[in-house]
C-alpha atoms as a PDB file:
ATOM      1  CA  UNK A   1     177.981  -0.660 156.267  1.00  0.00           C
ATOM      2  CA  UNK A   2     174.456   0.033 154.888  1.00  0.00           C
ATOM      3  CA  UNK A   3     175.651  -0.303 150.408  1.00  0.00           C
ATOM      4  CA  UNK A   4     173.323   2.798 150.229  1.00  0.00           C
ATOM      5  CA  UNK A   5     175.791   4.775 152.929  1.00  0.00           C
ATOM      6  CA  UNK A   6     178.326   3.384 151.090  1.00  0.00           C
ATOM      7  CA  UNK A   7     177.892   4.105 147.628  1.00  0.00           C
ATOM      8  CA  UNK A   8     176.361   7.464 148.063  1.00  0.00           C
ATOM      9  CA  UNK A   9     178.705   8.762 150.097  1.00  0.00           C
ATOM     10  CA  UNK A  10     181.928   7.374 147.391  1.00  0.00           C
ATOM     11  CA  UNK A  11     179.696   9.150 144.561  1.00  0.00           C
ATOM     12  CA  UNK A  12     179.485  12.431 147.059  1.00  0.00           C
ATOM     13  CA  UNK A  13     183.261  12.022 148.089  1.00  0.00           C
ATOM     14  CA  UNK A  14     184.163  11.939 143.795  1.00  0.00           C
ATOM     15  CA  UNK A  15     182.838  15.393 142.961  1.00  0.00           C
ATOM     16  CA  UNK A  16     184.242  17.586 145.101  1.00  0.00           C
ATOM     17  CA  UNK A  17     187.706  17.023 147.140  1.00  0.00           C
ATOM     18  CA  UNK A  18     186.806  19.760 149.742  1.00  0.00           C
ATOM     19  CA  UNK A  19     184.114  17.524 151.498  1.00  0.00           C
ATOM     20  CA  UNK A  20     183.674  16.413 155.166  1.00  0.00           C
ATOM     21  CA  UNK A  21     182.503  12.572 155.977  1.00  0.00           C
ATOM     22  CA  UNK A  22     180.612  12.529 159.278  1.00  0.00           C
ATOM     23  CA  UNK A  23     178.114   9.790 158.255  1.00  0.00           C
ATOM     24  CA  UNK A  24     174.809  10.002 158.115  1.00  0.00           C
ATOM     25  CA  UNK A  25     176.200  13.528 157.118  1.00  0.00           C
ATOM     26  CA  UNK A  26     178.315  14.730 153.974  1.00  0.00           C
ATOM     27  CA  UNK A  27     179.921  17.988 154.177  1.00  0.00           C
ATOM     28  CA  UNK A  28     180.720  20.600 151.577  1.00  0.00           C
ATOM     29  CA  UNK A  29     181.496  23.332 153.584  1.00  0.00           C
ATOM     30  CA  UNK A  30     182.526  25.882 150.559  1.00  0.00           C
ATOM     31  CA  UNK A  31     179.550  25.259 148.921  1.00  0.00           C
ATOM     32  CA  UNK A  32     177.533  25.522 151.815  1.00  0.00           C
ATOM     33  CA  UNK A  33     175.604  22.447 151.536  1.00  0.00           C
ATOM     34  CA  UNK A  34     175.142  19.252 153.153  1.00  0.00           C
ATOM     35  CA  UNK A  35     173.853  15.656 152.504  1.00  0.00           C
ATOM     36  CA  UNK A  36     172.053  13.587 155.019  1.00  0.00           C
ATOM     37  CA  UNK A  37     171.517   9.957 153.764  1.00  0.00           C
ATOM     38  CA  UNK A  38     168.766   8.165 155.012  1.00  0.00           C
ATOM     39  CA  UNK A  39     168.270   4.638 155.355  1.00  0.00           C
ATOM     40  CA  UNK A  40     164.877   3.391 155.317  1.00  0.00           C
ATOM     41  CA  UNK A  41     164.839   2.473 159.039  1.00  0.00           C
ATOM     42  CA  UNK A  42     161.969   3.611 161.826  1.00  0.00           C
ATOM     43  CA  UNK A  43     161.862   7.314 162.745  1.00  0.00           C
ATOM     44  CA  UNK A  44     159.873   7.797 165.624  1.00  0.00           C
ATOM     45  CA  UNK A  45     159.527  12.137 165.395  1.00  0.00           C
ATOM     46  CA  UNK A  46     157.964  13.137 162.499  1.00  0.00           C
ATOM     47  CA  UNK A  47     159.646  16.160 162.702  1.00  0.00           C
ATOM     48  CA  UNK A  48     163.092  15.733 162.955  1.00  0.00           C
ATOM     49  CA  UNK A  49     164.022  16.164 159.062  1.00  0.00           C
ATOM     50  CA  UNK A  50     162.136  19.183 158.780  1.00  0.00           C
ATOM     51  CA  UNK A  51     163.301  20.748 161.781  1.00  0.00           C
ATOM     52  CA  UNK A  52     166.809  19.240 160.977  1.00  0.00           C
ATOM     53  CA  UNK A  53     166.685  21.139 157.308  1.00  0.00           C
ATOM     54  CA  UNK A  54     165.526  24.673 159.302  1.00  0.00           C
ATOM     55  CA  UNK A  55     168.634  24.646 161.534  1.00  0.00           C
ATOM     56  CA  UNK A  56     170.672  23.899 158.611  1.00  0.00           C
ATOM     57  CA  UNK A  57     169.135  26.849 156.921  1.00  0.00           C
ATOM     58  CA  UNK A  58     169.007  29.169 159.213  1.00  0.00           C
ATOM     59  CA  UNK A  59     173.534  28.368 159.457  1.00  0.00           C
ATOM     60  CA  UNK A  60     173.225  29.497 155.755  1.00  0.00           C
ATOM     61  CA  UNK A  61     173.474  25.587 154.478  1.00  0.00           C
ATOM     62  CA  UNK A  62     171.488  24.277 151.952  1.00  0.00           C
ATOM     63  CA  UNK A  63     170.948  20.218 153.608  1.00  0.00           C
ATOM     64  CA  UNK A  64     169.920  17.870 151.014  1.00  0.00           C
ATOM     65  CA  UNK A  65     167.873  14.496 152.461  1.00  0.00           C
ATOM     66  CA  UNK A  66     169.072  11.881 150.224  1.00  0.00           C
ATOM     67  CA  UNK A  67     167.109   8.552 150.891  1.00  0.00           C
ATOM     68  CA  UNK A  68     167.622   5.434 150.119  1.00  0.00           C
ATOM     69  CA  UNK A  69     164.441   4.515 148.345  1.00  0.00           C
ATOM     70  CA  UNK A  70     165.093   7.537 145.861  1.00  0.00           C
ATOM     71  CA  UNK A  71     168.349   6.602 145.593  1.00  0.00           C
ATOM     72  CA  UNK A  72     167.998   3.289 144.496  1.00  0.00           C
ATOM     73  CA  UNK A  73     165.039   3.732 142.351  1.00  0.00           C
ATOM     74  CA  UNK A  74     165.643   6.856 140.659  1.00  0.00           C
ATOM     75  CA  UNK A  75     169.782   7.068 140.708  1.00  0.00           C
ATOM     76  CA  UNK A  76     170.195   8.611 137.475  1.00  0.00           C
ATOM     77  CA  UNK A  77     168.111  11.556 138.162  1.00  0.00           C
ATOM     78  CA  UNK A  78     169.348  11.740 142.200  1.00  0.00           C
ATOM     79  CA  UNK A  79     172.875  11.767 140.541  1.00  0.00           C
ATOM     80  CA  UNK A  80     171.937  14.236 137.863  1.00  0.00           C
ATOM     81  CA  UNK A  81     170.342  16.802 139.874  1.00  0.00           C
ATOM     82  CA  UNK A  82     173.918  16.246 142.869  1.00  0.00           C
ATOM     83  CA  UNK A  83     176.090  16.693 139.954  1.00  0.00           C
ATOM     84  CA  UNK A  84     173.790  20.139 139.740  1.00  0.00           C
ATOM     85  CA  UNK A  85     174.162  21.179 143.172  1.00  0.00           C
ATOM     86  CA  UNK A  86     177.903  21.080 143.353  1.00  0.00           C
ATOM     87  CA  UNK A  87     178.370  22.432 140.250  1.00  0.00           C
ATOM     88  CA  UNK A  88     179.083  19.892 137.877  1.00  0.00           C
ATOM     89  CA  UNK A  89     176.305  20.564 135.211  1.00  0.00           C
ATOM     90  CA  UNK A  90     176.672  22.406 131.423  1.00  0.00           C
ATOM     91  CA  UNK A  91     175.217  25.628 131.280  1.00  0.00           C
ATOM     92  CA  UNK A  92     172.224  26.908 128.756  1.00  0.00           C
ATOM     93  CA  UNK A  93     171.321  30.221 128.749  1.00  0.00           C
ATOM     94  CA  UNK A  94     167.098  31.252 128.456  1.00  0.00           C
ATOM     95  CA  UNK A  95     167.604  34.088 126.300  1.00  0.00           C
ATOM     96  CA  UNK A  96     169.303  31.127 123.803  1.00  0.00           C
ATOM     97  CA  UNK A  97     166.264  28.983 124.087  1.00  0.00           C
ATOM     98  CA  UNK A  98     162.872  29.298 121.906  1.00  0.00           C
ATOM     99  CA  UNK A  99     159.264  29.030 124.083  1.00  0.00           C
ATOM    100  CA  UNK A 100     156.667  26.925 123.120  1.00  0.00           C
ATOM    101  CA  UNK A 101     153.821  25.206 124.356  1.00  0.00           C
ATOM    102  CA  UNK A 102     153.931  21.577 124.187  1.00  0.00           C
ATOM    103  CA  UNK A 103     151.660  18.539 125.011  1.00  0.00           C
ATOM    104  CA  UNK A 104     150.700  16.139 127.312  1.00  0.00           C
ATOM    105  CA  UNK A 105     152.865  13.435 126.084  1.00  0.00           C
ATOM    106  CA  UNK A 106     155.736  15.653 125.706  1.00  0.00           C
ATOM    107  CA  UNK A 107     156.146  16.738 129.010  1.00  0.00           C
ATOM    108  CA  UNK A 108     155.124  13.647 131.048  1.00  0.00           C
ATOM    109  CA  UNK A 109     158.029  12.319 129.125  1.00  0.00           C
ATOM    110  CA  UNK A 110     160.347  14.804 130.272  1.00  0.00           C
ATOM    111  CA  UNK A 111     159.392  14.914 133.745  1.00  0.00           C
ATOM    112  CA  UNK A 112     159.777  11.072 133.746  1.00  0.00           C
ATOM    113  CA  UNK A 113     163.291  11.497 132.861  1.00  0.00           C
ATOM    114  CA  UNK A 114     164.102  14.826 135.133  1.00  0.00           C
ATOM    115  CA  UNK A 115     161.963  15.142 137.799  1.00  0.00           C
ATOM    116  CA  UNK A 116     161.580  12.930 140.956  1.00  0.00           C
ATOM    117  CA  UNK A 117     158.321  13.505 141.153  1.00  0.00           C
ATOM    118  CA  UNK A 118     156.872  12.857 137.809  1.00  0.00           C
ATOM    119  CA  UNK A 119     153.765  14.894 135.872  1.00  0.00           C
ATOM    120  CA  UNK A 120     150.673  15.615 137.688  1.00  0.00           C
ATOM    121  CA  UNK A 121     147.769  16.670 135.929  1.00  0.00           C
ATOM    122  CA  UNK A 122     148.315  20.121 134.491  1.00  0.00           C
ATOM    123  CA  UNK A 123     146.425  22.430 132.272  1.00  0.00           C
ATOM    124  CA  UNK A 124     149.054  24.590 130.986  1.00  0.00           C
ATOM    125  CA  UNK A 125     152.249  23.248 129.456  1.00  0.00           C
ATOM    126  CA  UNK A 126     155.300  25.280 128.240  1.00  0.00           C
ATOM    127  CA  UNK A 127     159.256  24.167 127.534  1.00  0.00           C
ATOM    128  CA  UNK A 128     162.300  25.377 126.397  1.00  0.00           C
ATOM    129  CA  UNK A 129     164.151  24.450 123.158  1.00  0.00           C
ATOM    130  CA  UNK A 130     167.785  24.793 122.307  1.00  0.00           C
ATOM    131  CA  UNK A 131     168.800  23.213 118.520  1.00  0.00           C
ATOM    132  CA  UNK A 132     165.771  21.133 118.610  1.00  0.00           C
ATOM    133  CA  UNK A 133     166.310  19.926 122.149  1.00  0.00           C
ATOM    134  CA  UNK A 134     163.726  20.091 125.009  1.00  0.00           C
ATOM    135  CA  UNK A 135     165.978  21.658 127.819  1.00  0.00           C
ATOM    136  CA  UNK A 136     163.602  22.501 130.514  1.00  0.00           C
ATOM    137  CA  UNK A 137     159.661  22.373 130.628  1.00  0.00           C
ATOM    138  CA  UNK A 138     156.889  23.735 132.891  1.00  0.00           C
ATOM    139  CA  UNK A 139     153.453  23.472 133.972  1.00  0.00           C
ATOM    140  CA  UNK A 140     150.501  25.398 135.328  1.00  0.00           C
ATOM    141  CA  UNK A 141     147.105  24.793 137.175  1.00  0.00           C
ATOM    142  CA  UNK A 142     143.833  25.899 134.944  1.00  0.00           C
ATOM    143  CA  UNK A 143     142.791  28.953 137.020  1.00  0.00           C
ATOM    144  CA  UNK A 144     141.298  28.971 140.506  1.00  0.00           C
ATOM    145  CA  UNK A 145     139.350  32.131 141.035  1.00  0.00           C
ATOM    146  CA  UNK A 146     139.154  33.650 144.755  1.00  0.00           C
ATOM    147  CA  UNK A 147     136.141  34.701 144.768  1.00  0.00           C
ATOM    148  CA  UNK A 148     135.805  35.173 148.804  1.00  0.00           C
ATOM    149  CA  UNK A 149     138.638  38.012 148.707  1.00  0.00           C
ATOM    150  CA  UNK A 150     137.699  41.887 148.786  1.00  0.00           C
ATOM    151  CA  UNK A 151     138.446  41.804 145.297  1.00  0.00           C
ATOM    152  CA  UNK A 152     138.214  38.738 143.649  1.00  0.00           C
ATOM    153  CA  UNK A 153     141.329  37.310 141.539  1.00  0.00           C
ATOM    154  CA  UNK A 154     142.508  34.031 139.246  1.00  0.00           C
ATOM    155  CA  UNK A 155     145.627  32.239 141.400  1.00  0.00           C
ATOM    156  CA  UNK A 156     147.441  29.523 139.355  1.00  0.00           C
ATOM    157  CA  UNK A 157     149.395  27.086 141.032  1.00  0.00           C
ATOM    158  CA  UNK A 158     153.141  26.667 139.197  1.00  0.00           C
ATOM    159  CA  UNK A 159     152.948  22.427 139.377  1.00  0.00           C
ATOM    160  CA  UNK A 160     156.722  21.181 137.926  1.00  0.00           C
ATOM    161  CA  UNK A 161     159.552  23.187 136.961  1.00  0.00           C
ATOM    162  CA  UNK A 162     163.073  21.074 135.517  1.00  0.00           C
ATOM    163  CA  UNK A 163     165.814  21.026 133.053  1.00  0.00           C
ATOM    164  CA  UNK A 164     167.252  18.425 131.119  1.00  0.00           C
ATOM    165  CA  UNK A 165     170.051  15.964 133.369  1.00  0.00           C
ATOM    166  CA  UNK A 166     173.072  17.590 134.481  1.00  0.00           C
ATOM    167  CA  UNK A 167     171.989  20.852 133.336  1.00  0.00           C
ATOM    168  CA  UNK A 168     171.121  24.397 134.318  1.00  0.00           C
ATOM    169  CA  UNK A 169     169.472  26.575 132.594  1.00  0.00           C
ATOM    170  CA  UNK A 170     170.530  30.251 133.336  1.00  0.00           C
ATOM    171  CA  UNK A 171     166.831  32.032 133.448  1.00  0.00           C
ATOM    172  CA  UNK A 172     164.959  29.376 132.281  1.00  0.00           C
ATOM    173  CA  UNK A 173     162.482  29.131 135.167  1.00  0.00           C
ATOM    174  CA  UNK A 174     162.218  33.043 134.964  1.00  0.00           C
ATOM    175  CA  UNK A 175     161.656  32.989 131.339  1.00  0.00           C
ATOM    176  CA  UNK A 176     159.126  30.362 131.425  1.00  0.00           C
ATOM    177  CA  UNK A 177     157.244  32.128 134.376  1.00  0.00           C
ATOM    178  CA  UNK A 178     157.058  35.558 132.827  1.00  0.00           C
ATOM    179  CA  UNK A 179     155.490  34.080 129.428  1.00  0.00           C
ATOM    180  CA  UNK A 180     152.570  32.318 131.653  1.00  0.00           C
ATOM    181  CA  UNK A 181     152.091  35.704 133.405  1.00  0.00           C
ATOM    182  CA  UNK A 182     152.074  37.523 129.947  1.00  0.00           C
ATOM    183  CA  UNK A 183     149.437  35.228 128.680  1.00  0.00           C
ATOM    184  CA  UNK A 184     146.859  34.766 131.561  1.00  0.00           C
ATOM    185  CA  UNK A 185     147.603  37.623 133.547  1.00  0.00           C
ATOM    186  CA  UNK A 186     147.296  35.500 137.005  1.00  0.00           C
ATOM    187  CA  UNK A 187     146.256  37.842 140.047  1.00  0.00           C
ATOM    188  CA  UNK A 188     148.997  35.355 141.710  1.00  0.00           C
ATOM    189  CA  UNK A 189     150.980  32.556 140.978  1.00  0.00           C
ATOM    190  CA  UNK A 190     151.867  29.754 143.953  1.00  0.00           C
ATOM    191  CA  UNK A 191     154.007  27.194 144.173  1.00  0.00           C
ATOM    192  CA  UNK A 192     155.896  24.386 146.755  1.00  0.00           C
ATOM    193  CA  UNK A 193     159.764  24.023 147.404  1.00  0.00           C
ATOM    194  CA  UNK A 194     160.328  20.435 148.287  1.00  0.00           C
ATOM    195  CA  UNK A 195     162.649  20.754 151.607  1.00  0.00           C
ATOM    196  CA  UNK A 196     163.823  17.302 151.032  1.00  0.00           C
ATOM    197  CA  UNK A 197     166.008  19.287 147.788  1.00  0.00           C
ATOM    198  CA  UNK A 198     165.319  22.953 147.970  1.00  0.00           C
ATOM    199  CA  UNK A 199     165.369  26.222 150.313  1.00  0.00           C
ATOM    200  CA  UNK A 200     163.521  27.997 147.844  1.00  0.00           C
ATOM    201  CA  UNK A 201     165.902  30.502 146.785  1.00  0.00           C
ATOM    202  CA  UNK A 202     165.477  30.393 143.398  1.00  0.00           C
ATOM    203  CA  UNK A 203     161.563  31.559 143.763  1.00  0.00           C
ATOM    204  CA  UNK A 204     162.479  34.357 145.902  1.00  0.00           C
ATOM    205  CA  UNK A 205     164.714  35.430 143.209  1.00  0.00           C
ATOM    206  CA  UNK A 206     161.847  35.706 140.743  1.00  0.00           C
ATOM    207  CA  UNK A 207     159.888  37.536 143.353  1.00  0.00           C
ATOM    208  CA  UNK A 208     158.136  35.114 145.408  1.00  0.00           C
ATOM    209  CA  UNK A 209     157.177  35.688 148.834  1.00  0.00           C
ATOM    210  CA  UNK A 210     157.196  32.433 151.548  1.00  0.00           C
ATOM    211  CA  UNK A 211     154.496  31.632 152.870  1.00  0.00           C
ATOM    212  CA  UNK A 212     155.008  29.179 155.330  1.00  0.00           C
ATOM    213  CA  UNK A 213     155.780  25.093 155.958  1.00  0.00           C
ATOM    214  CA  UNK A 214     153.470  22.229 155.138  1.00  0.00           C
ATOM    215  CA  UNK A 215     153.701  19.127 157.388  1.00  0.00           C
ATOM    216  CA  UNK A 216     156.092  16.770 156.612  1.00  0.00           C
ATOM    217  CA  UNK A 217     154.564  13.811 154.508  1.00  0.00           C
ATOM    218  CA  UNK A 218     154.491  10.268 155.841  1.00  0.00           C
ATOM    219  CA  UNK A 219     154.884   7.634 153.159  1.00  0.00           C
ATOM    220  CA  UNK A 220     154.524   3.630 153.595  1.00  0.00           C
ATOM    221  CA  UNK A 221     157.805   2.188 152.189  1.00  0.00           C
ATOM    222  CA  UNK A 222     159.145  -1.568 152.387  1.00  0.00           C
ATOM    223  CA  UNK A 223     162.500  -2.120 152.802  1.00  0.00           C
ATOM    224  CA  UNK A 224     162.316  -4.595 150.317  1.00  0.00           C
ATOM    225  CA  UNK A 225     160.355  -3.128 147.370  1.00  0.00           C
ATOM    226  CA  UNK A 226     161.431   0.181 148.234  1.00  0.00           C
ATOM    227  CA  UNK A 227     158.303   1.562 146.866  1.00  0.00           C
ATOM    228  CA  UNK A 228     156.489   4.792 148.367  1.00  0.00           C
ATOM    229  CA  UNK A 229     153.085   4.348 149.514  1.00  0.00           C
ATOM    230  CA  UNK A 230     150.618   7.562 150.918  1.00  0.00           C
ATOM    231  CA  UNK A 231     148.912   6.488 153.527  1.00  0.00           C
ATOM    232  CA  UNK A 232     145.805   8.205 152.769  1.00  0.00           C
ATOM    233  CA  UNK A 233     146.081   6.850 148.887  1.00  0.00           C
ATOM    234  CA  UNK A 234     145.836   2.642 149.876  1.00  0.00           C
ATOM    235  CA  UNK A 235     143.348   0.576 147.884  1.00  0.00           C
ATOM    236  CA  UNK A 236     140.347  -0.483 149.227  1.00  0.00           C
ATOM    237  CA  UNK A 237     140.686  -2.955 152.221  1.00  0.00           C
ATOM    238  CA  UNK A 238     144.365  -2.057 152.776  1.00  0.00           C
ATOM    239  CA  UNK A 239     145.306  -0.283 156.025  1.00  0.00           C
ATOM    240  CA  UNK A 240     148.315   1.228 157.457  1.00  0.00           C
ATOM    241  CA  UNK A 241     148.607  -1.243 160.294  1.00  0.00           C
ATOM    242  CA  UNK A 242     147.954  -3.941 157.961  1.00  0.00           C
ATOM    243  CA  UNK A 243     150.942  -3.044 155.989  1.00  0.00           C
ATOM    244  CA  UNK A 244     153.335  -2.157 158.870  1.00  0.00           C
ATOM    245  CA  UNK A 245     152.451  -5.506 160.545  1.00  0.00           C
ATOM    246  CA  UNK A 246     153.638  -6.792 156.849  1.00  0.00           C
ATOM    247  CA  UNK A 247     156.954  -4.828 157.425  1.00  0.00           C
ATOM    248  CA  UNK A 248     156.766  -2.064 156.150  1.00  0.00           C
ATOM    249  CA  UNK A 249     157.887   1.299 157.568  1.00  0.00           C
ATOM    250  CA  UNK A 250     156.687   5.011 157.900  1.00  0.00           C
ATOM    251  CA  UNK A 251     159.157   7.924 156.712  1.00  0.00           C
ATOM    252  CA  UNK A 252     158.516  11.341 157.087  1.00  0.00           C
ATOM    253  CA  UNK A 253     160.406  13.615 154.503  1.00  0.00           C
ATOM    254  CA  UNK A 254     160.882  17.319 155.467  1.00  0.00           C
ATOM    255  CA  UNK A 255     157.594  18.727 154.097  1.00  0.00           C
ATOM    256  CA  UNK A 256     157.609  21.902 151.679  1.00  0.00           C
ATOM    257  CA  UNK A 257     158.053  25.544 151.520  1.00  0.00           C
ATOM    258  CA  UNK A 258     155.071  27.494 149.993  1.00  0.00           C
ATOM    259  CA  UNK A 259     156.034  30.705 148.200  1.00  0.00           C
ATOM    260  CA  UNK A 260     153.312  33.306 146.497  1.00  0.00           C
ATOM    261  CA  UNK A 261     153.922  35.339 143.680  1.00  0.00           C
ATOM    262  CA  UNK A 262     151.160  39.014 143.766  1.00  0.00           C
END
């Protein structure tokens, strides 16, 4: 067996008892939620894990993609944010937490440590302390006017939203959110729900509206390196082909949910 099968699945299989094995699938049927685990192997329908994460939610079933590449790379936070999911994380409550903003430094840090997808560029930074301790940060877009609606408004884009490992903080996203709205008084905020991780229930809770799919994202990864290349980001002189004849395969995750806030 694949040791990526193999080890997710016994770390899986060690939080919960009530849990279904029907690889490439992990069941938690009273939790309603599902793992797929992916090898890095050739998918030939770009589709499939998007479509595969609709019909899950449209049963009521949250489906997680696990892949291998994260897994390996970035275990501690994949592990962290499972532990999350099935309920295995200490709870801090917002209204217990003091807002500030903090800095560039500060919350690239963070996100290093708690998000899979790292910092982007950001112009507006927030996070939550509890006894001196960051517990969950934020950032915002600088303001994009729209000017070609009837009547012109700012939108903001909400960019990266997370807590600290193996914990949730109880209205800390909603807390963080209204004190951005307070401040710049946004005509809208938008963000993305990565499908891979998310059905995007926790925006709709604070009142945003989906908005529709993005395509799934292809990414350039070697089974060897394990290392996620876009194809549209390649330095100069490198080509898909060129790296595929070198081995290296194309994965499509499942793409994102986009959800506005009026």
């Amino acid at each position: 067996m694949n040791p990526f099968l193999h080890n997710a699945a016994a770390f899986l299989s060690a939080l919960d008892v009530e849990h279904r094995i029907d690889l490439p699938f992990v069941h938690f049927p009273q939790r309603q939620v599902s793992f797929r685990l992916n090898p890095l192997a050739p998918y030939s329908d770009p589709l499939y894990f998007q479509e595969l994460s609709i019909r899950y939610e449209q049963q009521g079933v949250r489906l997680i993609q696990l892949w291998e590449d994260v897994w390996n790379r970035q275990r501690s936070i994949v592990e962290a944010r499972i532990r999350v999911v099935l309920g295995h994380a200490a709870r801090v409550f917002a209204r217990h937490t003091t807002l500030s903003r903090i800095d560039k430094t500060t919350l690239d840090g963070f996100m290093a440590q708690h998000h899979l997808h790292g910092s982007p560029q950001a112009k507006y930074k927030y996070g939550l302390y509890r006894h001196g301790t960051l517990v969950a940060a934020a950032s915002f877009s600088a303001r994009r006017p729209m000017l070609w609606h009837p009547e012109p408004y700012d939108s903001y884009e909400l960019i990266r939203f997370a807590s600290l490992a193996s914990h949730t903080v109880v209205g800390g996203l909603g807390k963080l959110l209204a004190h951005f709205v307070d401040e710049r008084h946004p005509g809208d905020v938008m963000t993305y729900a990565d499908r891979d991780w998310s059905t995007g229930q926790s925006y709709e809770k604070l009142g945003f509206t989906f908005a529709g799919d993005t395509p799934p994202q292809a990414f350039l990864v070697h089974p060897g390196e394990q290392v996620r290349l876009y194809p549209h980001r390649l330095p100069g002189g490198v080509t898909a082909d060129t790296l595929r004849r070198k081995g290296y395969l194309t994965i499509y995750n499942a793409g994102n949910k986009k959800y506005r806030r009026r």
